[in-house]
Protein backbone atom coordinates (compact mmCIF):
# COMPACT_ATOMS: atom_id res chain seq x y z
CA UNK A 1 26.95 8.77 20.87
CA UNK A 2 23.58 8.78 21.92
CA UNK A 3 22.92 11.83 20.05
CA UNK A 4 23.98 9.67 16.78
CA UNK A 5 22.03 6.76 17.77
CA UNK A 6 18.73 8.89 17.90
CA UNK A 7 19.42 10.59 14.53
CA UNK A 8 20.15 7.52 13.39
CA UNK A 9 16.76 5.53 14.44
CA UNK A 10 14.78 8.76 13.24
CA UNK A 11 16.34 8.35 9.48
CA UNK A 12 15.36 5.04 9.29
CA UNK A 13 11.91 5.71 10.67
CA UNK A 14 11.82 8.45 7.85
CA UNK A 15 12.66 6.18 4.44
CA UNK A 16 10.22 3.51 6.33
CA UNK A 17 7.30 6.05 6.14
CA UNK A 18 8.13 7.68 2.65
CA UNK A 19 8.44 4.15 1.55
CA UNK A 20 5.02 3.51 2.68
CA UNK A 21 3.95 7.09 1.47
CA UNK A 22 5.62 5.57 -1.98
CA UNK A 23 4.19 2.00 -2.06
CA UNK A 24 0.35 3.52 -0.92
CA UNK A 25 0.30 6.00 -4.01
CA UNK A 26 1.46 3.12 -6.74
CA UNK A 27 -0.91 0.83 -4.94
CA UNK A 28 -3.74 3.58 -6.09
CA UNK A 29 -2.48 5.05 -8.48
CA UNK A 30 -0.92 1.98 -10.72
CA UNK A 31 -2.51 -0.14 -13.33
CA UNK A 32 -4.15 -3.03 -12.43
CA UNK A 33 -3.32 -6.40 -14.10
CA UNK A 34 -6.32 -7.83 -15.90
CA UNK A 35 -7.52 -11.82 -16.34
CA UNK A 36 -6.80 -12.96 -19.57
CA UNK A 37 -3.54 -10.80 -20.20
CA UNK A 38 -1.25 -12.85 -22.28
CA UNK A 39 2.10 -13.59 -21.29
CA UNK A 40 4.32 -13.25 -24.08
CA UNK A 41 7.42 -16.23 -23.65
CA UNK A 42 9.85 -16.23 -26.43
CA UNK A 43 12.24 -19.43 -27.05
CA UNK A 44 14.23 -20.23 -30.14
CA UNK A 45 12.31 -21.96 -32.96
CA UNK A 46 15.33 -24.32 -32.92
CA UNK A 47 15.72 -24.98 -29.39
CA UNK A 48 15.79 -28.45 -27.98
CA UNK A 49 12.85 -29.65 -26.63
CA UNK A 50 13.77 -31.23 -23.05
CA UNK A 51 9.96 -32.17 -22.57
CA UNK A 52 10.06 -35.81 -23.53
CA UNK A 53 8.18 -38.35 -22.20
CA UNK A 54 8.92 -42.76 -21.84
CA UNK A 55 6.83 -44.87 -22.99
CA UNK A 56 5.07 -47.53 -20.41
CA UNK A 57 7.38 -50.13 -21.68
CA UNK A 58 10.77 -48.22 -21.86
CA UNK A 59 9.23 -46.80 -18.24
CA UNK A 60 9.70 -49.96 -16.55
CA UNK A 61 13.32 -51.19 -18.48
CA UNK A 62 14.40 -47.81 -17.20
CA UNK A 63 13.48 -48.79 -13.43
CA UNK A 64 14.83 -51.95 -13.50
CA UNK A 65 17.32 -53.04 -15.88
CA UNK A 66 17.53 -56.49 -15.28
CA UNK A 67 13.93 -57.24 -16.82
CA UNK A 68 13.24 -58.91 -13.69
């Protein structure tokens, strides 16, 4: 069992360090992301637009509907 256990902890101790090998050569190797790179968001021309705003008036009915 304890022969298991150790081959055990040294696997895991072996994907940790090729997945730091792994994550140190993108982090030189890879692109880097530029200011000003535009996000592209696509939406259905005929979508509903859930972005309305109440006027002041309607505002305050809204919060209280008694008018008082």
């Amino acid at each position: 069992m304890k022969r298991l256990a150790a081959f055990a902890f040294y696997a895991v101790g072996a994907i940790a360090i090729v997945y730091l090998a792994l994550y140190a050569y993108s982090a030189i190797t890879g692109g880097q992301l530029q200011p000003g790179d535009p996000i592209h968001i696509f939406r259905k021309p005929d979508a509903p637009n859930y972005s309305w705003a109440l006027p002041a008036s309607s505002a305050k009915s809204r919060s209280n509907p008694a008018g008082i």
